[in-house]
Every structure is written in structure tokens, then in C-alpha cells.
PDB file of N, CA and C in Angstrom:
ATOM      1  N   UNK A   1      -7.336 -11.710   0.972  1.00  0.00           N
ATOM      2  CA  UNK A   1      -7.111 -11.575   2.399  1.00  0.00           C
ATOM      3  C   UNK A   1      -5.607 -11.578   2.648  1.00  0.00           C
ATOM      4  N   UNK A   2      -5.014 -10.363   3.333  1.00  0.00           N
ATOM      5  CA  UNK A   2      -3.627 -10.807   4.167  1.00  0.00           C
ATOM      6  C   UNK A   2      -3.428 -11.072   5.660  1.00  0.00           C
ATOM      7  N   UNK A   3      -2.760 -11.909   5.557  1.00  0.00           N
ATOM      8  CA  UNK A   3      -2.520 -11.685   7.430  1.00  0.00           C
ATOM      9  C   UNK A   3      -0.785 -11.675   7.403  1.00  0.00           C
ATOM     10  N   UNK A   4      -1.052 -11.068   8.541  1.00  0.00           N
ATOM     11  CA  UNK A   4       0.691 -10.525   9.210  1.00  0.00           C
ATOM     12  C   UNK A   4       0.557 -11.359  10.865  1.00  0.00           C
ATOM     13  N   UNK A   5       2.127 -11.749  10.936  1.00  0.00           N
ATOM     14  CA  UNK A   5       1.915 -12.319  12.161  1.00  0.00           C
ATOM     15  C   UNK A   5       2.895 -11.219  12.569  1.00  0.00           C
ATOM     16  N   UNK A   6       2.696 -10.360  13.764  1.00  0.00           N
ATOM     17  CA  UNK A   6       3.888  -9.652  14.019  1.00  0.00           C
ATOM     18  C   UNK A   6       4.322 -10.095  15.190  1.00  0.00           C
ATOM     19  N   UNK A   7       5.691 -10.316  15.192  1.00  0.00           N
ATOM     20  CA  UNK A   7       6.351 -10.732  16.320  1.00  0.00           C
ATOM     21  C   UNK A   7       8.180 -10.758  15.922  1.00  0.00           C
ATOM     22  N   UNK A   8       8.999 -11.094  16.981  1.00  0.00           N
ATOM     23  CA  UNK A   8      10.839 -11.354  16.555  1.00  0.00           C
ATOM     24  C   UNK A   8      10.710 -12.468  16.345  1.00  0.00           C
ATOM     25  N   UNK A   9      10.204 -13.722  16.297  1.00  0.00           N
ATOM     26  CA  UNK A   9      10.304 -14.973  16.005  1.00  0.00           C
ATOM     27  C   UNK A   9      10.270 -15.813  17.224  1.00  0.00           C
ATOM     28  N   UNK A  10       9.954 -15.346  18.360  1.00  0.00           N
ATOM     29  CA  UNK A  10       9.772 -16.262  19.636  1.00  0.00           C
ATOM     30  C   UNK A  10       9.211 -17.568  19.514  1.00  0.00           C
ATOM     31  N   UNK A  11       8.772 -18.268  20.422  1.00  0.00           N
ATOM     32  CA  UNK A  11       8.230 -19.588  20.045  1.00  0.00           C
ATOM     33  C   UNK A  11       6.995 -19.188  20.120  1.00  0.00           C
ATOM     34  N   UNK A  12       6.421 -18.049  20.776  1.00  0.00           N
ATOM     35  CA  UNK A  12       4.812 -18.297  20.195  1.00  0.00           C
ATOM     36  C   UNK A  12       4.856 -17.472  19.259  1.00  0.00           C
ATOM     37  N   UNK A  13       5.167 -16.717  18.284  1.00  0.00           N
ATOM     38  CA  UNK A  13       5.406 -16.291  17.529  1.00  0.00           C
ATOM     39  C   UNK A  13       5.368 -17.271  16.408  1.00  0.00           C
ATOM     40  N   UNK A  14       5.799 -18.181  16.833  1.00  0.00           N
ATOM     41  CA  UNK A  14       6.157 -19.526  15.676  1.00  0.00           C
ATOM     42  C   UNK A  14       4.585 -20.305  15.993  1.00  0.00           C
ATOM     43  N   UNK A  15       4.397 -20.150  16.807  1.00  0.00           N
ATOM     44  CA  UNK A  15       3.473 -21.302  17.118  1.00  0.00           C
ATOM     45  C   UNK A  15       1.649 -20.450  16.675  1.00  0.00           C
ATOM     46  N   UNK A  16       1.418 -19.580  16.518  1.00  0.00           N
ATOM     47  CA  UNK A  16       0.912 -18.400  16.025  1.00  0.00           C
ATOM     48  C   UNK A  16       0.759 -18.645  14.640  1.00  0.00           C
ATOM     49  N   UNK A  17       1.723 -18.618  13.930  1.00  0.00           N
ATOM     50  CA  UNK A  17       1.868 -18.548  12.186  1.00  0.00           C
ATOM     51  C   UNK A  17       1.359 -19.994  11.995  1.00  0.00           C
ATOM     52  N   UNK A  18       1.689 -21.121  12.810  1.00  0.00           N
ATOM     53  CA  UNK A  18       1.478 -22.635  12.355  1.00  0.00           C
ATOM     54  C   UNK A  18      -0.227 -22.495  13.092  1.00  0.00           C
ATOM     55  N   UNK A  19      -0.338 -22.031  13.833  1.00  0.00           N
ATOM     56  CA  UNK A  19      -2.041 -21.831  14.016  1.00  0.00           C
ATOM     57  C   UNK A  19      -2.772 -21.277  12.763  1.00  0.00           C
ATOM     58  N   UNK A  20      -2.109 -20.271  12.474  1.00  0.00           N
ATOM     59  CA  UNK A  20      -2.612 -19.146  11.256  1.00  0.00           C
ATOM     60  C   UNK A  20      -2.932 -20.242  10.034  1.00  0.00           C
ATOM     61  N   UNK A  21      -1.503 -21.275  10.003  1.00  0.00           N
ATOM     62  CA  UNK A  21      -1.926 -21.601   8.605  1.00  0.00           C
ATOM     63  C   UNK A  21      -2.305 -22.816   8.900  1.00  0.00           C
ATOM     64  N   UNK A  22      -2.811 -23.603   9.622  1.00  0.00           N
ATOM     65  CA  UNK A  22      -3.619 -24.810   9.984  1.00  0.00           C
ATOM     66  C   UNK A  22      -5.364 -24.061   9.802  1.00  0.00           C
ATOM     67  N   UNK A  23      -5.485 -23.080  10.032  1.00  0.00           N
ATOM     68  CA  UNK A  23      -7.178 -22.639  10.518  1.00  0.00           C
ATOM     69  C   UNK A  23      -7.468 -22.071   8.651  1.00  0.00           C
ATOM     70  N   UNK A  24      -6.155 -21.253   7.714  1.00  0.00           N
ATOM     71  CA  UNK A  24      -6.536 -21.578   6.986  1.00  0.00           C
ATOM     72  C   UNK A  24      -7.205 -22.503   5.901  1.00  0.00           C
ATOM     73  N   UNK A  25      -6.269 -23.248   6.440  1.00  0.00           N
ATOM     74  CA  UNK A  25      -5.858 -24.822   5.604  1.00  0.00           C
ATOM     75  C   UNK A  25      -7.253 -25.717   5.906  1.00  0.00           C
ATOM     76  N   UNK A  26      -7.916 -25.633   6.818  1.00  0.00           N
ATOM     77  CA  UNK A  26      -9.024 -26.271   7.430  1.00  0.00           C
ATOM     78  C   UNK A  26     -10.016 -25.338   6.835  1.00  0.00           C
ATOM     79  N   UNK A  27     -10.133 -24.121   6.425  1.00  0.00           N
ATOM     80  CA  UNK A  27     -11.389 -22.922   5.682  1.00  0.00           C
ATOM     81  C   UNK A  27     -11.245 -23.160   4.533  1.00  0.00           C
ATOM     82  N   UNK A  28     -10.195 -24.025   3.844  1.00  0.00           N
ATOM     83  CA  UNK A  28      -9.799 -23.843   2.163  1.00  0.00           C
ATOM     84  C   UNK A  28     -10.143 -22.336   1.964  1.00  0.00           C
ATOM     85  N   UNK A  29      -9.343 -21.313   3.265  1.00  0.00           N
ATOM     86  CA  UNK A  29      -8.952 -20.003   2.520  1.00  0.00           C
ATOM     87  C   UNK A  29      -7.566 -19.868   1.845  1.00  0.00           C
ATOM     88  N   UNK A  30      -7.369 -19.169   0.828  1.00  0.00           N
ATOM     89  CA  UNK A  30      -6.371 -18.893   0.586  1.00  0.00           C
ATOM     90  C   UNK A  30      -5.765 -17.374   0.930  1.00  0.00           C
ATOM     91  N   UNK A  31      -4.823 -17.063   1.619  1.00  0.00           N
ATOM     92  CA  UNK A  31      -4.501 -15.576   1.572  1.00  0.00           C
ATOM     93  C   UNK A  31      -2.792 -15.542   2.177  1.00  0.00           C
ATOM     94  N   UNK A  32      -2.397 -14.400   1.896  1.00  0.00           N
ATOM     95  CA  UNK A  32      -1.232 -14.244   1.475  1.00  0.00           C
ATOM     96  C   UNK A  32      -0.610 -13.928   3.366  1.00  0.00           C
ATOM     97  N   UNK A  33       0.417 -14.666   4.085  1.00  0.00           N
ATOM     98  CA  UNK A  33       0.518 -14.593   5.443  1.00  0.00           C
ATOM     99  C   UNK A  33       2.159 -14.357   5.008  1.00  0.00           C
ATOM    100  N   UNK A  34       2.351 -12.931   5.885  1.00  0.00           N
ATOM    101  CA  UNK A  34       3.679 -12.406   6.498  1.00  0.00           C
ATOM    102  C   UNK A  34       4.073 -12.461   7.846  1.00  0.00           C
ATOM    103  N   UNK A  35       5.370 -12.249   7.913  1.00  0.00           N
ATOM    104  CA  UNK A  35       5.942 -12.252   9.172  1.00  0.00           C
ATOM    105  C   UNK A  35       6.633 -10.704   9.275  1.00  0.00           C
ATOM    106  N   UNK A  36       6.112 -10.206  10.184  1.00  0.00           N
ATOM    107  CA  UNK A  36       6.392  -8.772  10.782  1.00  0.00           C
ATOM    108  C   UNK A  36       7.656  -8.986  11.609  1.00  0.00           C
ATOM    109  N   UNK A  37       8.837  -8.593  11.495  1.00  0.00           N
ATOM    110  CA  UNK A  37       9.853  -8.805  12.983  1.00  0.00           C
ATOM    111  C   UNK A  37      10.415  -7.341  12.966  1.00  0.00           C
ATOM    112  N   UNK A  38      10.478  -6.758  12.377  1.00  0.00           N
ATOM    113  CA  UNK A  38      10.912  -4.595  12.346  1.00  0.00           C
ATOM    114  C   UNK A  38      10.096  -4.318  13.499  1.00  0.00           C
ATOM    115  N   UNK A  39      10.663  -3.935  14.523  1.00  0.00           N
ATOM    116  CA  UNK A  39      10.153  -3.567  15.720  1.00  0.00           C
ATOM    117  C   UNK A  39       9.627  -2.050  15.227  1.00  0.00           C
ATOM    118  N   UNK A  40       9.471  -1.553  14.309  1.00  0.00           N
ATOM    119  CA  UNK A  40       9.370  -0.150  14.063  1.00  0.00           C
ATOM    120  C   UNK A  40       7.927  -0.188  12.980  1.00  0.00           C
ATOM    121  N   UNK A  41       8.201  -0.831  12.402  1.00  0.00           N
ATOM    122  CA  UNK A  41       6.955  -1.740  11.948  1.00  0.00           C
ATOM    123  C   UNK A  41       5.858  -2.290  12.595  1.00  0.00           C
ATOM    124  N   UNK A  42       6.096  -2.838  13.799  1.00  0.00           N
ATOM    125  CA  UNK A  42       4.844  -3.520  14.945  1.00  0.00           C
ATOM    126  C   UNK A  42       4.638  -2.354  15.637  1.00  0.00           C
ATOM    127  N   UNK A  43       5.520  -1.150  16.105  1.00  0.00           N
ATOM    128  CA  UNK A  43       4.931  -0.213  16.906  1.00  0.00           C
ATOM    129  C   UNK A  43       4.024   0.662  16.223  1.00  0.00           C
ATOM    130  N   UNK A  44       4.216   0.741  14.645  1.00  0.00           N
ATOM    131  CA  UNK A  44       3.522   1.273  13.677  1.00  0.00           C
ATOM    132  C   UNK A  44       1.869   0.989  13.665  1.00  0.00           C
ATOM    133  N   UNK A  45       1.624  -0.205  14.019  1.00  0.00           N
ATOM    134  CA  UNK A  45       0.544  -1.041  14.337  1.00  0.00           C
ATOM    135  C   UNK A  45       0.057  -0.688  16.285  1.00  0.00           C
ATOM    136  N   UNK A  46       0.707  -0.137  17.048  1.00  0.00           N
ATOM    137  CA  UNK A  46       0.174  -0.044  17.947  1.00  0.00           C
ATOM    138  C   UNK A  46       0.721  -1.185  18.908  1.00  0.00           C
ATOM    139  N   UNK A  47       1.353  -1.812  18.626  1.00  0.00           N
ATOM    140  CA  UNK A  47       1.029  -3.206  18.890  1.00  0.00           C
ATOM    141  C   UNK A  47       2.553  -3.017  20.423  1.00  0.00           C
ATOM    142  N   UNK A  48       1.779  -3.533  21.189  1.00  0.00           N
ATOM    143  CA  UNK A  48       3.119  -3.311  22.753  1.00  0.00           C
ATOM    144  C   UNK A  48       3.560  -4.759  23.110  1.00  0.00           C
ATOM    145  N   UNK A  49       2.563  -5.582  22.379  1.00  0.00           N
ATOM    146  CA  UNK A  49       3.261  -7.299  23.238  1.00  0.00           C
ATOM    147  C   UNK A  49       3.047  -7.948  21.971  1.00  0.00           C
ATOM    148  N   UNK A  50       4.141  -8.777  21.524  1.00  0.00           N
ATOM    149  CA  UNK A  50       3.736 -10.029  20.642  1.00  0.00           C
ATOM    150  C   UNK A  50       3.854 -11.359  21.486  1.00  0.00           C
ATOM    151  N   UNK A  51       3.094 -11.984  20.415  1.00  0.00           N
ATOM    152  CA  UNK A  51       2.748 -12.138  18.817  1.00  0.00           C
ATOM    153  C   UNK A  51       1.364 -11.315  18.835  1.00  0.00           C
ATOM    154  N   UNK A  52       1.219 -10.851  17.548  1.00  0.00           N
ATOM    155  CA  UNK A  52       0.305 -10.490  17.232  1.00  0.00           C
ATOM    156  C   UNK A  52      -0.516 -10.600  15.833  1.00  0.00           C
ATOM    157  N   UNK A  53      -1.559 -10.661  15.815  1.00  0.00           N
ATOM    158  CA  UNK A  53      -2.536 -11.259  14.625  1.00  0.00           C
ATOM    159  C   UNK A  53      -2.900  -9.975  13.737  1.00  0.00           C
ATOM    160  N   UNK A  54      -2.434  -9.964  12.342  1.00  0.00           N
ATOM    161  CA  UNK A  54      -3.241  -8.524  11.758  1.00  0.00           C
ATOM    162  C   UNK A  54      -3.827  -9.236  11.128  1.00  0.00           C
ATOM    163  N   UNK A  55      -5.498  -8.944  10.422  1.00  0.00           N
ATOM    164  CA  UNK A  55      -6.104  -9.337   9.473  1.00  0.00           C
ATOM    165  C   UNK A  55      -6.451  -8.032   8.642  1.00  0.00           C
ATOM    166  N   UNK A  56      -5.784  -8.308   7.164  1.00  0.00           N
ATOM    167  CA  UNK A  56      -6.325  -7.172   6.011  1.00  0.00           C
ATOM    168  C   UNK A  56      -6.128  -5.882   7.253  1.00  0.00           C
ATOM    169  N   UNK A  57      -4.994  -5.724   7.880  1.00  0.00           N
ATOM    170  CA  UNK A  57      -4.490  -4.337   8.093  1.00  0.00           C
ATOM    171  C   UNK A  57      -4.621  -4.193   9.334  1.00  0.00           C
ATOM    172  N   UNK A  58      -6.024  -4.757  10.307  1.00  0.00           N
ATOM    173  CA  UNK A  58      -6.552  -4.540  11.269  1.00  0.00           C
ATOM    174  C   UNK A  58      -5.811  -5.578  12.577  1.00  0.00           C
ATOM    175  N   UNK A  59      -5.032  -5.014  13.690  1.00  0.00           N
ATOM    176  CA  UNK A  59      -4.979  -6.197  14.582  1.00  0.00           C
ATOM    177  C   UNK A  59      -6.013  -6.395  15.483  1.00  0.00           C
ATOM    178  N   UNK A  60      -6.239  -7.723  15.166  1.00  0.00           N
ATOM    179  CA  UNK A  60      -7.294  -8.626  15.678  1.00  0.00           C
ATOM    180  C   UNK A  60      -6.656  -9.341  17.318  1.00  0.00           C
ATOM    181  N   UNK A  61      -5.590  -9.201  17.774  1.00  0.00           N
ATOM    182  CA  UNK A  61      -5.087  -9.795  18.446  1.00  0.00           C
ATOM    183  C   UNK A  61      -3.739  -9.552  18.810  1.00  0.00           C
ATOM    184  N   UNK A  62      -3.216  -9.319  20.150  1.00  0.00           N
ATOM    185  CA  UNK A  62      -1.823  -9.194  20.862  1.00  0.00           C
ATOM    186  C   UNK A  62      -1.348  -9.527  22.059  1.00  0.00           C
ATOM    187  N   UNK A  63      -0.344 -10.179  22.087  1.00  0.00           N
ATOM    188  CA  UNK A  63       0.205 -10.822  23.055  1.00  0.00           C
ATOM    189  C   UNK A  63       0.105 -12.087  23.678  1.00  0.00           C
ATOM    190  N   UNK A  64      -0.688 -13.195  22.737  1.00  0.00           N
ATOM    191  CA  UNK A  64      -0.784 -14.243  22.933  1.00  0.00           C
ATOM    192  C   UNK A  64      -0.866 -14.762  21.469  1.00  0.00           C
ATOM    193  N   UNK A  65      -0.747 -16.423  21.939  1.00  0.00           N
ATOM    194  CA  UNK A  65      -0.717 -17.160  20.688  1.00  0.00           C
ATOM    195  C   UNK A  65      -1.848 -17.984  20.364  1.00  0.00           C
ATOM    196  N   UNK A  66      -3.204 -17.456  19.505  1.00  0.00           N
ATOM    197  CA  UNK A  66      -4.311 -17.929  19.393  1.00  0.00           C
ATOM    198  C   UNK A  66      -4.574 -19.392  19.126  1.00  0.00           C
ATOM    199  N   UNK A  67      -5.409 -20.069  19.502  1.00  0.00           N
ATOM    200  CA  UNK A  67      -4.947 -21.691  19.199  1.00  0.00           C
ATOM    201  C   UNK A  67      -5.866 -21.483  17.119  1.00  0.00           C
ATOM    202  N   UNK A  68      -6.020 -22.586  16.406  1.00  0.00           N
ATOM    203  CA  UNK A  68      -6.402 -22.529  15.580  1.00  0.00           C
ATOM    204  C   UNK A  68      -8.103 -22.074  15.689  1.00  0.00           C
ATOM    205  N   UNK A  69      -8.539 -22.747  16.377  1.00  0.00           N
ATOM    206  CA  UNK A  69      -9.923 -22.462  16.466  1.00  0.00           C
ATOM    207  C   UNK A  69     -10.059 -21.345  16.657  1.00  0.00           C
ATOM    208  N   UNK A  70      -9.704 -20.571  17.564  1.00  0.00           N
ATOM    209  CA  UNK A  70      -9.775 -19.364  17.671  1.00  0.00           C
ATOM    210  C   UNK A  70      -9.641 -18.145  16.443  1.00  0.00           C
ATOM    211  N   UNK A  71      -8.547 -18.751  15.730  1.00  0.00           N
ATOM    212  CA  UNK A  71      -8.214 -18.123  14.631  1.00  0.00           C
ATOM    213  C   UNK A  71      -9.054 -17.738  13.414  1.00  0.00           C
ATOM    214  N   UNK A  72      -9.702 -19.613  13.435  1.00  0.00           N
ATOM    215  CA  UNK A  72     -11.024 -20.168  12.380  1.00  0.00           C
ATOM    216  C   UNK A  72     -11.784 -18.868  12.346  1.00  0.00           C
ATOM    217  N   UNK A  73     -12.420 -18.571  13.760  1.00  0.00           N
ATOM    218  CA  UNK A  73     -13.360 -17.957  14.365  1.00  0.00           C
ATOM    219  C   UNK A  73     -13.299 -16.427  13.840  1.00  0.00           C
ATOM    220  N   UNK A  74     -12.141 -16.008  13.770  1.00  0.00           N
ATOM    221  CA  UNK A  74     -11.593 -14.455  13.712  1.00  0.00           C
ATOM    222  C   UNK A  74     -11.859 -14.480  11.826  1.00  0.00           C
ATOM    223  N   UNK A  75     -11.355 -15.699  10.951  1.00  0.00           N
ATOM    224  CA  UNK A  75     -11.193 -15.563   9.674  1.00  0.00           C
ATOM    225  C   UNK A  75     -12.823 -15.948   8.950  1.00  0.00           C
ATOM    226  N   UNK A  76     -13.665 -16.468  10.135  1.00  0.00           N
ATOM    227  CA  UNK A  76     -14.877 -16.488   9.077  1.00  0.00           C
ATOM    228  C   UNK A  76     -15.488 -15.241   9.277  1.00  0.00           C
ATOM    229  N   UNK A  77     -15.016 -14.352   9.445  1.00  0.00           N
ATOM    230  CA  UNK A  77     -16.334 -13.073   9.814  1.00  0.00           C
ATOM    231  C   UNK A  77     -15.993 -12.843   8.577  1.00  0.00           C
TER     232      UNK A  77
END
């Protein structure tokens, strides 16, 4: 599994990635999490507001900062 957090590093941006890896950390998933900040790169993705959530390629989520549960929710499918 990868996930990408795309965003410039804002605070939910930050607060996003520490969701990301708390909801892992609670699934005992392991998978490999990047940080997207190339604005040319996130538009590549479609993506018009961060933060945003990619899972394995797909964004699952934009413009807000998912709490963990939410996240849980998105990574057990």
C-alpha cells in the first residue's frame, strides 16, 4: 500500500500525515507514506484544495484534514 499526503506543508497538511500514520499504526498496516508539495505534481492528481489523501494512486480525499478514524475507515476497504 502507498499513501501520498499532498499538500505545501500547512498545518493541516501536517496534521493529515500524523492522522495518516496514527490510523496506520492502530491497523498494524504497514505502507510506504509520502509527502506531495510540487504544486505541478498535485494538479497532476486533479487535486484544487489541500491537503489531500491519495491511496495506491487514487485520491480518496481533498481539502480537509481527515481525523484518524476516518482515515481507519478509508484504509480497511
Amino acid at each position: 500500500m502507498r499513501i501520498e499526503i499532498l499538500g505545501m506543508g500547512c498545518p493541516k497538511c501536517r496534521q493529515l500525515t500524523a492522522n495518516a500514520e496514527l490510523a496506520m499504526k492502530e491497523l498494524n498496516i504497514r505502507a510506504e507514506i509520502s509527502k506531495v508539495t510540487d504544486i505541478g505534481k498535485i494538479t497532476e492528481y486533479g487535486v484544487m484544495m489541500t491537503p489531500a489523501l491519495v491511496i495506491d494512486g487514487k485520491v480518496v480525499s481533498s481539502g480537509k484534514a481527515l481525523t484518524k478514524d476516518d482515515i481507519k475507515k478509508l484504509l480497511a476497504k
